[in-house]
N, C-alpha and C. Protein backbone atom coordinates (compact mmCIF):
# COMPACT_ATOMS: atom_id res chain seq x y z
N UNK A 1 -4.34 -14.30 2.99
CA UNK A 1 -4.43 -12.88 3.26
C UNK A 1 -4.95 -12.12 2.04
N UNK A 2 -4.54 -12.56 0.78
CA UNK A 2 -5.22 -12.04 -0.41
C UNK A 2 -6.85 -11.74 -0.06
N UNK A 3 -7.34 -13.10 -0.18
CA UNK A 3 -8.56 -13.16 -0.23
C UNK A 3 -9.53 -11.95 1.34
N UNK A 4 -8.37 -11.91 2.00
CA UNK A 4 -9.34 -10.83 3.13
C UNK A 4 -9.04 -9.43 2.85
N UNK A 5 -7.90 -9.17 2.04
CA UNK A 5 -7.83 -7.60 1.81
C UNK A 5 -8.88 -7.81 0.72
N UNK A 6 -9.23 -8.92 -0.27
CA UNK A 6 -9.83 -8.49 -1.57
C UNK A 6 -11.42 -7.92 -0.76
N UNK A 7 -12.00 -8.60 0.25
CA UNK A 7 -13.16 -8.87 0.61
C UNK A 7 -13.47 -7.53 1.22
N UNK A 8 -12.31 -6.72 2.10
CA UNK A 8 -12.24 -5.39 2.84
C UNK A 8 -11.22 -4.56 2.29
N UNK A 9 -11.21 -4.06 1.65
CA UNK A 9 -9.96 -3.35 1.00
C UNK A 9 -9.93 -2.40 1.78
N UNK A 10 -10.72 -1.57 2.24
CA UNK A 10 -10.82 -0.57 3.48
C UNK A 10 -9.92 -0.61 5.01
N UNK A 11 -9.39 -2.54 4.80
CA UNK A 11 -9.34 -2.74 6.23
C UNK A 11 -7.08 -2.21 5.38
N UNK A 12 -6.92 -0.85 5.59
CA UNK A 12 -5.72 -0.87 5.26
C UNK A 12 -4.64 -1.15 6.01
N UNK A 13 -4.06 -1.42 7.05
CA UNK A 13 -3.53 -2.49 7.77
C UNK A 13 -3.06 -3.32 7.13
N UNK A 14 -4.13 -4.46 6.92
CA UNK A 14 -4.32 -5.44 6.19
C UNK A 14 -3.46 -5.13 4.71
N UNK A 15 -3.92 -4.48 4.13
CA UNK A 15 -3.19 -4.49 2.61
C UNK A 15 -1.95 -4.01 3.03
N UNK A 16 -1.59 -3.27 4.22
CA UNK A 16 0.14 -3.00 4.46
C UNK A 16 0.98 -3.95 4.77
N UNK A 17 0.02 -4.47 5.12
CA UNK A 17 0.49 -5.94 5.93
C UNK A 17 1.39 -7.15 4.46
N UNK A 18 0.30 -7.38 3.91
CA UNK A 18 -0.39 -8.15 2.77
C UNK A 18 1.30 -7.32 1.54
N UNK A 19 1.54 -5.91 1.58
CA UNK A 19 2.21 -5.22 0.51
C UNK A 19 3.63 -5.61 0.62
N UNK A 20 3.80 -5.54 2.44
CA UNK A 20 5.29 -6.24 2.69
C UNK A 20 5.24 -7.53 2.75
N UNK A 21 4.79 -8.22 2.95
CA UNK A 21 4.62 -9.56 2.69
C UNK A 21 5.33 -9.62 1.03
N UNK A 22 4.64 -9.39 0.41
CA UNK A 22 5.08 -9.60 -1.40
C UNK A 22 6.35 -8.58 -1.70
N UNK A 23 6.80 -7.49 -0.98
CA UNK A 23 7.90 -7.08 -0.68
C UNK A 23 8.99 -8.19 -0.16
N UNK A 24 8.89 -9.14 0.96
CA UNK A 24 9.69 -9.88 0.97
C UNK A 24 9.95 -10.75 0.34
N UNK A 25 9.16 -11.36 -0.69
CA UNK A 25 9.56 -12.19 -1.77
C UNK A 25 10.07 -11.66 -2.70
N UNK A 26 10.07 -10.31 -3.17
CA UNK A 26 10.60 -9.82 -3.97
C UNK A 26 9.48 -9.56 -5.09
N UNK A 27 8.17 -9.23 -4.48
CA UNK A 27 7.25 -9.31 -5.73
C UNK A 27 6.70 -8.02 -5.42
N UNK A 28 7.72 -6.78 -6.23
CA UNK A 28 7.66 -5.48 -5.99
C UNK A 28 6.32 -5.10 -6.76
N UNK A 29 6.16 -5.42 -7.93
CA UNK A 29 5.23 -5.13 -8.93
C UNK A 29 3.57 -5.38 -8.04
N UNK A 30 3.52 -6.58 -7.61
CA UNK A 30 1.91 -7.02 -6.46
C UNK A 30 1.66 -5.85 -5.39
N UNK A 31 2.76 -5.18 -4.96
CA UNK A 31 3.24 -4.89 -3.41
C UNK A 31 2.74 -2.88 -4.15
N UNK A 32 3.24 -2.70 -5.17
CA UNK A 32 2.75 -1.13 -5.49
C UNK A 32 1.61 -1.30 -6.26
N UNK A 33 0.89 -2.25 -6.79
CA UNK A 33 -0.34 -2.34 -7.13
C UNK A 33 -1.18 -2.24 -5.57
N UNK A 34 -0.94 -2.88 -4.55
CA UNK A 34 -1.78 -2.83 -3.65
C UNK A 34 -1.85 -1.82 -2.92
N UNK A 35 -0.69 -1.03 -3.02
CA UNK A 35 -0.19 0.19 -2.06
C UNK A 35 -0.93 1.53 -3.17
N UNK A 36 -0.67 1.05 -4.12
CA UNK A 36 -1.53 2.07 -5.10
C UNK A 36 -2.62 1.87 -4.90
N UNK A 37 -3.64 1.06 -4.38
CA UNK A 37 -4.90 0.86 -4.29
C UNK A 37 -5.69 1.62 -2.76
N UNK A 38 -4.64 1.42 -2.38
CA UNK A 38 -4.75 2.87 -1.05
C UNK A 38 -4.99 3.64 -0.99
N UNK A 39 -4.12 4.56 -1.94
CA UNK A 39 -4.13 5.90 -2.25
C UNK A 39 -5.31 5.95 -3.58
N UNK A 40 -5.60 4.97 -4.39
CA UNK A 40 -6.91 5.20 -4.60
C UNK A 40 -8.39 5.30 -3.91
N UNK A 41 -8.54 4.65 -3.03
CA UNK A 41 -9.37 4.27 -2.00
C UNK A 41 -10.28 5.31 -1.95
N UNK A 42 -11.46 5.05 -1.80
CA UNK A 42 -12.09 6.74 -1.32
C UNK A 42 -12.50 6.51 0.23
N UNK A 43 -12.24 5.94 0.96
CA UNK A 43 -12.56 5.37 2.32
C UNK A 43 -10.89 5.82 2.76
N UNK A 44 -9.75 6.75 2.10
CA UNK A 44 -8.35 6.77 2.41
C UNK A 44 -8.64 7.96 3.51
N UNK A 45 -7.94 7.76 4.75
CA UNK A 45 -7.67 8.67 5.21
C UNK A 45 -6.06 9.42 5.47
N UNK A 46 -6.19 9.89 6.19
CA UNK A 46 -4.82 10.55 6.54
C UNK A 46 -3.72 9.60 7.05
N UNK A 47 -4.32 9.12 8.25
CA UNK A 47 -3.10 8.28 9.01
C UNK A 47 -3.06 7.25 7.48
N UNK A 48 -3.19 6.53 7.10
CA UNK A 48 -3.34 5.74 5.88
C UNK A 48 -1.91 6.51 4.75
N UNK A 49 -2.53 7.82 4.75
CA UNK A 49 -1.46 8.67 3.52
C UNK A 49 -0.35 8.65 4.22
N UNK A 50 -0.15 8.94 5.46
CA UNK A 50 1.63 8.78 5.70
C UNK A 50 1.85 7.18 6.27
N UNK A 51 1.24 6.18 6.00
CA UNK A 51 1.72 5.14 6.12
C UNK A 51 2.23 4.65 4.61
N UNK A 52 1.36 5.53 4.00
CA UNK A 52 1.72 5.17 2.07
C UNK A 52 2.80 5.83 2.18
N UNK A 53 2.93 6.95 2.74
CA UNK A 53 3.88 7.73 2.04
C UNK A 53 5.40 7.03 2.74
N UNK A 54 5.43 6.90 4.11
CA UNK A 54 6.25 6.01 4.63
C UNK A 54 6.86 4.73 3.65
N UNK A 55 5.87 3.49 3.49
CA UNK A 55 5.92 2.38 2.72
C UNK A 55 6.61 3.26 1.16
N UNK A 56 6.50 4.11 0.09
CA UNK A 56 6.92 4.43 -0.59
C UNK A 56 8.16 4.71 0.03
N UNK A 57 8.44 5.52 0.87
CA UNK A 57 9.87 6.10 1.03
C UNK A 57 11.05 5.20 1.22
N UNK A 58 10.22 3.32 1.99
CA UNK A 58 11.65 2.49 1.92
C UNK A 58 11.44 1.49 1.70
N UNK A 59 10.55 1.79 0.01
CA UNK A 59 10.86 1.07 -1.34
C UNK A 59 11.69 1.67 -2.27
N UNK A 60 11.78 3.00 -1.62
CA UNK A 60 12.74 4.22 -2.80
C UNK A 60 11.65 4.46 -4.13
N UNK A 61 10.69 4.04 -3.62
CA UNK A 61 9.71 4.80 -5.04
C UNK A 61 8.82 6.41 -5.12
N UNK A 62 10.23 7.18 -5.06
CA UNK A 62 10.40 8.64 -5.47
C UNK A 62 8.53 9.41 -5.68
N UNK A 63 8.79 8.70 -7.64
CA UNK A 63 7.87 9.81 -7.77
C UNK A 63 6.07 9.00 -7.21
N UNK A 64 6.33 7.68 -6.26
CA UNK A 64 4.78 7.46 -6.05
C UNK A 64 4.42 8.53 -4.76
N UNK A 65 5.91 8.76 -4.29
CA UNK A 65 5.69 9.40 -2.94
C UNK A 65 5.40 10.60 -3.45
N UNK A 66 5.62 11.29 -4.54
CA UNK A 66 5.19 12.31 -4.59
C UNK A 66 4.04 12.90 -5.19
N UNK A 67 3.28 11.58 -5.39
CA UNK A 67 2.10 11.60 -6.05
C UNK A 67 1.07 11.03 -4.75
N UNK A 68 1.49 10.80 -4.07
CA UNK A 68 0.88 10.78 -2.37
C UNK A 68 0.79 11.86 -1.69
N UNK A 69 1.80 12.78 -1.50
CA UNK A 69 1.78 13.56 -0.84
C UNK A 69 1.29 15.11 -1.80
C-alpha cells in the first residue's frame, strides 16, 4: 500500500486508509506524516479536510486539528 499512495498521493482514501493501518501498529509518527501530507496537498479538497480533521480528532492530536481547520 506504501508504494500506491507514494505513486498517487492525490488518491486520499488511500493514504487514510494506509494512516490507520500504521495507527494500528502503533506507528503514530508514519500515520501524522502521511495525514500531514494531505493537508499539504494542493490537489486537497474539502471532503478530504474534514476527513483530516476527523482522523486528527481520534488520535487526540489537538493542535494538528487546529491547524486543519
Amino acid at each position: 500500500m506504501e508504494a500506491e499512495v507514494a505513486a498517487n498521493p492525490a488518491d486520499f482514501q488511500k493514504v487514510f486508509n494506509l494512516a490507520a493501518t500504521h495507527l494500528g501498529f502503533n506507528q503514530t509518527n508514519r500515520a501524522l506524516e502521511l495525514l500531514d501530507g494531505v493537508l499539504n496537498h494542493p490537489q486537497v479538497d474539502a471532503q478530504a479536510i474534514l476527513a483530516l480533521a476527523q482522523a486528527y480528532i481520534s488520535i487526540g492530536n489537538y493542535p494538528r486539528l487546529e491547524a486543519t481547520l
